[in-house]
C-alpha atoms as a PDB file:
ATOM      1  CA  UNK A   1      15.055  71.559 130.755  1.00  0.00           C
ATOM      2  CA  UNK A   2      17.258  73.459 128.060  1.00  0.00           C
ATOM      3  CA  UNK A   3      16.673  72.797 124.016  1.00  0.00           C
ATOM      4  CA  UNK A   4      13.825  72.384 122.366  1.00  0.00           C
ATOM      5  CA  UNK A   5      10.841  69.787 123.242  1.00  0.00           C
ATOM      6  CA  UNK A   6       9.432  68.137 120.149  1.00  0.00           C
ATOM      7  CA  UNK A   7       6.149  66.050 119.702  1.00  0.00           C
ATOM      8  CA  UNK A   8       6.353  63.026 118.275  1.00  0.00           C
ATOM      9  CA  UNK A   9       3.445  60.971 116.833  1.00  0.00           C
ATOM     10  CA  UNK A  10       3.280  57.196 114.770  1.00  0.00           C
ATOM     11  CA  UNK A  11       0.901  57.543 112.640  1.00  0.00           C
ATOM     12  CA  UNK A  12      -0.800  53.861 110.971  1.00  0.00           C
ATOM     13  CA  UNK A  13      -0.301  54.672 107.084  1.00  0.00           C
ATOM     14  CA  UNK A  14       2.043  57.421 107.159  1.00  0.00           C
ATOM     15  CA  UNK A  15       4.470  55.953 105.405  1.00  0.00           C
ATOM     16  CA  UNK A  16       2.350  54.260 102.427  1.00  0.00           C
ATOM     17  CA  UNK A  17       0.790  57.317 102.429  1.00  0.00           C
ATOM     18  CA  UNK A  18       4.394  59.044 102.007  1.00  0.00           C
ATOM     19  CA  UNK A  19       6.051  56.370  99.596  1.00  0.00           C
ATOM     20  CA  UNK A  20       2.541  56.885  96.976  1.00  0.00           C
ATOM     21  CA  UNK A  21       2.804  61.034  97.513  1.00  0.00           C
ATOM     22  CA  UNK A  22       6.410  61.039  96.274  1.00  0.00           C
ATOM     23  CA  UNK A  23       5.816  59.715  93.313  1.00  0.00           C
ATOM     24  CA  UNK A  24       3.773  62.355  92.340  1.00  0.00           C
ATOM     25  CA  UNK A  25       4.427  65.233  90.654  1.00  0.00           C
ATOM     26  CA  UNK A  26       4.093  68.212  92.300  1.00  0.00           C
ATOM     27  CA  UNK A  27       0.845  69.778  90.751  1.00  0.00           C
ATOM     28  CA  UNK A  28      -1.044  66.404  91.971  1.00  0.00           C
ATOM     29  CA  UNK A  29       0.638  66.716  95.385  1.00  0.00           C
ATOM     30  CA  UNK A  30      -0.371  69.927  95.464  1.00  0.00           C
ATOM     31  CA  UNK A  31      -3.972  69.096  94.394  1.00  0.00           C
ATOM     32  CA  UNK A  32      -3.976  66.643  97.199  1.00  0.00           C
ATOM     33  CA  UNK A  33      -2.513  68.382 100.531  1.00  0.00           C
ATOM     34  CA  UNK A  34      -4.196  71.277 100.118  1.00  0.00           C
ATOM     35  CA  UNK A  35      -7.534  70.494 100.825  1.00  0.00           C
ATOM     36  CA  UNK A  36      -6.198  67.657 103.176  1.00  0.00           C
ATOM     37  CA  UNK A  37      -4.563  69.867 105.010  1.00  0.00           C
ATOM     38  CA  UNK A  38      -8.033  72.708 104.888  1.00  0.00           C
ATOM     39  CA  UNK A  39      -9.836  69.362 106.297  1.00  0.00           C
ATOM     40  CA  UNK A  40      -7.507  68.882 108.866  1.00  0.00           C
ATOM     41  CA  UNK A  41      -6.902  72.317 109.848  1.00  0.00           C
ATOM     42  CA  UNK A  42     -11.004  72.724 109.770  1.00  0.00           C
ATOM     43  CA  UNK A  43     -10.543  70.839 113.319  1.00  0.00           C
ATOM     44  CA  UNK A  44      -9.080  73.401 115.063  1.00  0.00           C
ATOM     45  CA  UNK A  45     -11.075  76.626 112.997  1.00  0.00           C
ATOM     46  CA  UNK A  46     -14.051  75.049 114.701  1.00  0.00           C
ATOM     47  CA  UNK A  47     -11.984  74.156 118.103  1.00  0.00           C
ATOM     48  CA  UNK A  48     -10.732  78.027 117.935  1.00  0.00           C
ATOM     49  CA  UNK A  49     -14.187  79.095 117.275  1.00  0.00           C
ATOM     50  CA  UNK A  50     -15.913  77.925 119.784  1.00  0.00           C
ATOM     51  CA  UNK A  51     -13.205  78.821 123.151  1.00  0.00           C
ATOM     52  CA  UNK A  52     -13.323  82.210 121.454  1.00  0.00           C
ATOM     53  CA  UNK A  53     -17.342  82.405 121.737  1.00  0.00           C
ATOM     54  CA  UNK A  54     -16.578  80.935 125.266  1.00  0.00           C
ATOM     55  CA  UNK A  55     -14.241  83.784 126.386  1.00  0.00           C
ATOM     56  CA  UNK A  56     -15.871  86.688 124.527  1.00  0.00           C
ATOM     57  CA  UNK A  57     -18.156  89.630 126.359  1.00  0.00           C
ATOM     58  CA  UNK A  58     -21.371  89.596 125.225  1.00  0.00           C
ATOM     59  CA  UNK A  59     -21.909  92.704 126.317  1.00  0.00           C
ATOM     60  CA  UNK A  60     -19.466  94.570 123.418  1.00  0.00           C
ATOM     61  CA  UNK A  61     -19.940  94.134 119.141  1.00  0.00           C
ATOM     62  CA  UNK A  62     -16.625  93.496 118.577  1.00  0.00           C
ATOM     63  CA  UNK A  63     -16.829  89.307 118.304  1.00  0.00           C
ATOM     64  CA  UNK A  64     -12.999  87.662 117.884  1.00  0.00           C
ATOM     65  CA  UNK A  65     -15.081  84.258 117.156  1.00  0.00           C
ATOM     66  CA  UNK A  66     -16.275  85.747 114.031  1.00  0.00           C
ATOM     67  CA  UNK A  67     -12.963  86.818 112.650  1.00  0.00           C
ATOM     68  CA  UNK A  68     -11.390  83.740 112.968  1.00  0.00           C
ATOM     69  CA  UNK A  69     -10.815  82.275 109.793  1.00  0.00           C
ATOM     70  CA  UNK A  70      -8.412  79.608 107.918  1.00  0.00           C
ATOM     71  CA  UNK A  71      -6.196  81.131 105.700  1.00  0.00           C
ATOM     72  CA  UNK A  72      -4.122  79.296 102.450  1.00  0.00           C
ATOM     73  CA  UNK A  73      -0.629  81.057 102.441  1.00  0.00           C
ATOM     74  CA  UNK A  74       0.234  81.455  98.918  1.00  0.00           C
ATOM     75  CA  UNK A  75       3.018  83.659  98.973  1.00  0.00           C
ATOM     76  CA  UNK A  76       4.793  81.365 101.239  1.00  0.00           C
ATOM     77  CA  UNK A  77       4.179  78.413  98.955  1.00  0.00           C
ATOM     78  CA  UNK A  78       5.998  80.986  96.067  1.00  0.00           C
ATOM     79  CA  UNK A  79       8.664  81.525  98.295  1.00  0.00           C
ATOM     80  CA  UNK A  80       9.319  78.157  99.527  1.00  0.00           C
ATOM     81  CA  UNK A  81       7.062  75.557  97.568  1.00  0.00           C
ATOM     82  CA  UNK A  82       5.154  74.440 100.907  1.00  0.00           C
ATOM     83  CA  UNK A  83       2.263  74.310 101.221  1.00  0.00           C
ATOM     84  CA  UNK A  84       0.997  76.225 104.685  1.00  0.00           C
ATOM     85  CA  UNK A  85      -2.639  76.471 105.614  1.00  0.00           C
ATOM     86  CA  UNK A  86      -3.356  78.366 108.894  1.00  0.00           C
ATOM     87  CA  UNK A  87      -5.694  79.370 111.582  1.00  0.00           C
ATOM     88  CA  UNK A  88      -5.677  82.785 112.827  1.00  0.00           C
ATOM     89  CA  UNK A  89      -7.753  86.196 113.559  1.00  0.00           C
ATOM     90  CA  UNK A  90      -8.180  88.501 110.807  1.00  0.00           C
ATOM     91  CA  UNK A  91      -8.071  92.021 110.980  1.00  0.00           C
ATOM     92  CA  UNK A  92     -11.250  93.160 110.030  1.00  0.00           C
ATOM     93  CA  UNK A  93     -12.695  97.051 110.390  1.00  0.00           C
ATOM     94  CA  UNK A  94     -15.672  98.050 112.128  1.00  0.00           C
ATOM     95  CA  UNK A  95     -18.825  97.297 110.705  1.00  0.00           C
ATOM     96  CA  UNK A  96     -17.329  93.806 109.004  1.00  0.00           C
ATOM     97  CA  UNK A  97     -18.146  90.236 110.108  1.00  0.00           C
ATOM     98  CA  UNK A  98     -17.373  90.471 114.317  1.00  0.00           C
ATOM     99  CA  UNK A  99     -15.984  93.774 114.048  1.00  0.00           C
ATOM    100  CA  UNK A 100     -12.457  95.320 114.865  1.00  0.00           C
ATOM    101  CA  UNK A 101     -10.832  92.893 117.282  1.00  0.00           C
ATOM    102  CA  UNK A 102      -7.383  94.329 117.891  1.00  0.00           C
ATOM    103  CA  UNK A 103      -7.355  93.540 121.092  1.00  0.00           C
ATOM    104  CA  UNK A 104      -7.132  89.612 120.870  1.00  0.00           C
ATOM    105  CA  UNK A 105      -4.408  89.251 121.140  1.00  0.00           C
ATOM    106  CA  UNK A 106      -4.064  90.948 124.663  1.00  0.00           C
ATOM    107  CA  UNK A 107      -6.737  88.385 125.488  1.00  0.00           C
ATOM    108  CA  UNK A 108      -4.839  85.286 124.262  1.00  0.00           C
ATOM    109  CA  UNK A 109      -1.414  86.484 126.087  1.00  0.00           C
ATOM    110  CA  UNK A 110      -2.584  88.262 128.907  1.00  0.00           C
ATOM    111  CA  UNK A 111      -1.609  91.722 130.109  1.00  0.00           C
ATOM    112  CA  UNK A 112      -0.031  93.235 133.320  1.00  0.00           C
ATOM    113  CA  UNK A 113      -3.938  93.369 134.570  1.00  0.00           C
ATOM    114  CA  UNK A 114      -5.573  90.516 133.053  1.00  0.00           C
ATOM    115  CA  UNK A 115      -4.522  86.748 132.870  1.00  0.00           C
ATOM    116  CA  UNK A 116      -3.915  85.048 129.806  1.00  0.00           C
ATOM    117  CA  UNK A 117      -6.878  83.211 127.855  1.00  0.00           C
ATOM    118  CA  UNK A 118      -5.149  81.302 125.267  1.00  0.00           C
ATOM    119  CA  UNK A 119      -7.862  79.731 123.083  1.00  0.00           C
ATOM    120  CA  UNK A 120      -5.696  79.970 119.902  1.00  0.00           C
ATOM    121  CA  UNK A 121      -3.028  77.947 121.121  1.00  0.00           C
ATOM    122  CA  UNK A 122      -5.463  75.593 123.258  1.00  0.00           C
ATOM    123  CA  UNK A 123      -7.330  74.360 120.171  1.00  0.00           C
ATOM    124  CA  UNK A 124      -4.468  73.299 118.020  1.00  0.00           C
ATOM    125  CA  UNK A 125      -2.925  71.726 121.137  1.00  0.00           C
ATOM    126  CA  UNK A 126      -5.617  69.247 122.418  1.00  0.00           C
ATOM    127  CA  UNK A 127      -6.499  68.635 119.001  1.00  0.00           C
ATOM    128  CA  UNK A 128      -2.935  67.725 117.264  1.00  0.00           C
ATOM    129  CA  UNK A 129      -3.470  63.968 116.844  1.00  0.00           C
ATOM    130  CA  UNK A 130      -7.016  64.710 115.495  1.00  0.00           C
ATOM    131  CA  UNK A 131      -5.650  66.712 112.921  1.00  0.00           C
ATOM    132  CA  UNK A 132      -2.442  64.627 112.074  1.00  0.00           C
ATOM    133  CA  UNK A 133      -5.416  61.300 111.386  1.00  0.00           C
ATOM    134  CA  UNK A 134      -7.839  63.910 109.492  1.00  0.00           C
ATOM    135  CA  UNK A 135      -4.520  64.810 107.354  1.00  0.00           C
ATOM    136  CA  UNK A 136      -4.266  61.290 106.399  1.00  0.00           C
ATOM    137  CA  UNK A 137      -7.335  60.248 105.972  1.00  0.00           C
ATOM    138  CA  UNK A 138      -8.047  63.454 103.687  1.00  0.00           C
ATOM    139  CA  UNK A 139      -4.524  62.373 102.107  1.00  0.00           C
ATOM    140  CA  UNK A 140      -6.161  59.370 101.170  1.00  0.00           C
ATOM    141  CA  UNK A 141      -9.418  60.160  99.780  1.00  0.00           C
ATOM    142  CA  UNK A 142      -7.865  62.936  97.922  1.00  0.00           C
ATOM    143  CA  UNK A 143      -5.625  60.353  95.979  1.00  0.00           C
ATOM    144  CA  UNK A 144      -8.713  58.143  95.597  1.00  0.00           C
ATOM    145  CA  UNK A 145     -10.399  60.619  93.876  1.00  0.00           C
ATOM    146  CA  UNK A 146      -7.916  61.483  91.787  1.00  0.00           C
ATOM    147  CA  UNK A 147      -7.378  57.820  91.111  1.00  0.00           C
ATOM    148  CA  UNK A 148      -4.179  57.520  92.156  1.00  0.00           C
ATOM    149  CA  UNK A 149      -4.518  54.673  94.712  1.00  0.00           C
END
Protein backbone atom coordinates (compact mmCIF):
# COMPACT_ATOMS: atom_id res chain seq x y z
CA UNK A 1 0.00 0.00 0.00
CA UNK A 2 1.72 3.41 -1.08
CA UNK A 3 0.29 7.03 0.33
CA UNK A 4 -0.83 7.79 3.35
CA UNK A 5 -3.66 5.82 5.48
CA UNK A 6 -6.01 8.18 7.26
CA UNK A 7 -8.62 7.47 10.09
CA UNK A 8 -11.78 8.50 9.66
CA UNK A 9 -14.47 8.83 12.38
CA UNK A 10 -18.52 10.28 12.32
CA UNK A 11 -18.91 11.72 15.16
CA UNK A 12 -23.04 12.39 16.48
CA UNK A 13 -22.85 16.34 17.10
CA UNK A 14 -19.80 17.24 15.37
CA UNK A 15 -21.17 19.38 13.21
CA UNK A 16 -23.65 21.44 15.62
CA UNK A 17 -20.91 21.41 17.69
CA UNK A 18 -18.75 23.00 14.69
CA UNK A 19 -21.52 25.41 13.19
CA UNK A 20 -22.01 27.03 17.26
CA UNK A 21 -17.83 27.12 17.67
CA UNK A 22 -17.50 29.27 14.54
CA UNK A 23 -19.38 31.77 15.57
CA UNK A 24 -17.29 32.49 18.25
CA UNK A 25 -14.68 34.64 18.59
CA UNK A 26 -11.55 33.36 19.08
CA UNK A 27 -10.79 34.17 22.84
CA UNK A 28 -14.15 32.06 23.70
CA UNK A 29 -13.00 29.29 21.33
CA UNK A 30 -10.01 29.36 22.89
CA UNK A 31 -11.56 29.31 26.41
CA UNK A 32 -13.46 26.32 25.27
CA UNK A 33 -10.97 23.75 23.41
CA UNK A 34 -8.48 24.06 25.66
CA UNK A 35 -9.63 22.39 28.52
CA UNK A 36 -11.78 20.14 26.13
CA UNK A 37 -9.06 19.11 24.56
CA UNK A 38 -6.85 18.66 28.43
CA UNK A 39 -10.14 16.40 29.17
CA UNK A 40 -9.81 14.51 26.24
CA UNK A 41 -6.20 14.17 26.08
CA UNK A 42 -6.44 13.20 30.08
CA UNK A 43 -7.60 9.70 28.43
CA UNK A 44 -4.58 8.75 27.10
CA UNK A 45 -2.10 10.60 30.12
CA UNK A 46 -3.79 7.97 32.24
CA UNK A 47 -3.76 5.16 29.28
CA UNK A 48 0.17 6.15 28.87
CA UNK A 49 0.57 5.99 32.52
CA UNK A 50 -0.40 2.98 33.33
CA UNK A 51 1.46 0.61 30.11
CA UNK A 52 4.45 2.63 31.28
CA UNK A 53 4.08 1.31 35.07
CA UNK A 54 3.37 -2.05 33.21
CA UNK A 55 6.69 -2.13 31.26
CA UNK A 56 8.95 -0.42 33.82
CA UNK A 57 11.78 -2.41 36.11
CA UNK A 58 11.07 -2.19 39.44
CA UNK A 59 14.20 -2.98 40.28
CA UNK A 60 15.89 0.68 39.02
CA UNK A 61 14.65 4.58 40.42
CA UNK A 62 14.44 5.93 37.28
CA UNK A 63 10.28 5.60 36.74
CA UNK A 64 9.19 6.82 32.88
CA UNK A 65 5.44 6.52 34.38
CA UNK A 66 6.17 9.38 36.56
CA UNK A 67 7.47 11.72 33.95
CA UNK A 68 4.77 11.45 31.78
CA UNK A 69 2.89 14.45 31.72
CA UNK A 70 0.33 16.54 29.38
CA UNK A 71 1.77 19.45 28.10
CA UNK A 72 -0.26 22.87 26.56
CA UNK A 73 1.98 24.04 23.58
CA UNK A 74 1.89 27.69 23.68
CA UNK A 75 4.47 28.66 21.44
CA UNK A 76 2.90 26.68 18.77
CA UNK A 77 -0.46 28.32 19.34
CA UNK A 78 1.82 31.90 18.80
CA UNK A 79 3.13 30.55 15.83
CA UNK A 80 0.17 29.12 14.26
CA UNK A 81 -3.04 30.06 16.39
CA UNK A 82 -3.85 26.22 17.18
CA UNK A 83 -4.36 25.12 19.83
CA UNK A 84 -2.09 21.72 20.56
CA UNK A 85 -2.24 19.89 23.85
CA UNK A 86 0.06 16.81 24.10
CA UNK A 87 1.15 13.74 25.86
CA UNK A 88 4.69 12.99 26.20
CA UNK A 89 7.82 12.17 28.65
CA UNK A 90 9.52 14.98 30.16
CA UNK A 91 12.99 15.29 30.69
CA UNK A 92 13.45 15.49 34.16
CA UNK A 93 17.08 15.25 36.20
CA UNK A 94 17.90 12.92 38.80
CA UNK A 95 16.45 13.34 42.00
CA UNK A 96 12.98 14.92 40.32
CA UNK A 97 9.57 13.19 40.15
CA UNK A 98 10.65 9.41 38.44
CA UNK A 99 14.02 10.46 37.81
CA UNK A 100 16.21 10.82 34.56
CA UNK A 101 14.51 8.64 31.96
CA UNK A 102 16.54 9.17 28.81
CA UNK A 103 16.32 6.02 27.86
CA UNK A 104 12.50 5.79 26.95
CA UNK A 105 12.60 6.22 24.22
CA UNK A 106 14.92 3.16 23.37
CA UNK A 107 12.16 1.33 25.22
CA UNK A 108 9.22 2.61 23.12
CA UNK A 109 11.22 1.94 19.65
CA UNK A 110 13.26 -0.84 20.42
CA UNK A 111 16.98 -1.28 19.87
CA UNK A 112 19.25 -3.74 17.88
CA UNK A 113 19.00 -5.96 21.32
CA UNK A 114 15.71 -5.31 22.69
CA UNK A 115 12.17 -5.33 21.02
CA UNK A 116 10.08 -2.46 20.86
CA UNK A 117 7.51 -1.63 23.79
CA UNK A 118 5.47 1.06 22.41
CA UNK A 119 3.15 2.22 25.22
CA UNK A 120 3.16 5.87 23.97
CA UNK A 121 1.81 5.16 20.75
CA UNK A 122 -0.48 2.17 22.10
CA UNK A 123 -2.50 4.46 24.39
CA UNK A 124 -3.47 7.15 21.98
CA UNK A 125 -4.23 4.39 19.46
CA UNK A 126 -6.83 2.12 21.24
CA UNK A 127 -8.15 5.07 22.79
CA UNK A 128 -8.79 7.57 19.64
CA UNK A 129 -12.60 7.35 19.53
CA UNK A 130 -12.65 7.78 23.37
CA UNK A 131 -10.94 10.86 23.08
CA UNK A 132 -12.62 12.27 19.83
CA UNK A 133 -16.43 11.70 22.19
CA UNK A 134 -14.59 13.19 25.45
CA UNK A 135 -13.58 16.24 22.98
CA UNK A 136 -17.13 16.77 22.30
CA UNK A 137 -18.68 16.22 25.12
CA UNK A 138 -16.06 18.62 26.97
CA UNK A 139 -16.85 20.94 23.79
CA UNK A 140 -20.19 21.01 25.00
CA UNK A 141 -20.15 21.57 28.58
CA UNK A 142 -17.53 24.11 28.09
CA UNK A 143 -20.04 26.24 25.93
CA UNK A 144 -22.73 25.49 28.54
CA UNK A 145 -20.87 27.00 31.03
CA UNK A 146 -20.01 29.77 29.34
CA UNK A 147 -23.61 30.09 28.29
CA UNK A 148 -23.24 29.92 24.94
CA UNK A 149 -25.62 27.02 24.10
Amino acid sequence: MTGKSWITYKLKGADELSRVFKTLPSELQRQVVIPAAKDAMDIVLKDAIQRASAIDDPSTIPDISKNIALVEDKKYFAETGSTKISVGVRKTKRGQRGGNTFYWWWVTLGTSRTRAQPFMQNALNQNQQAVFQEFLSSAKFQLVRLGLN
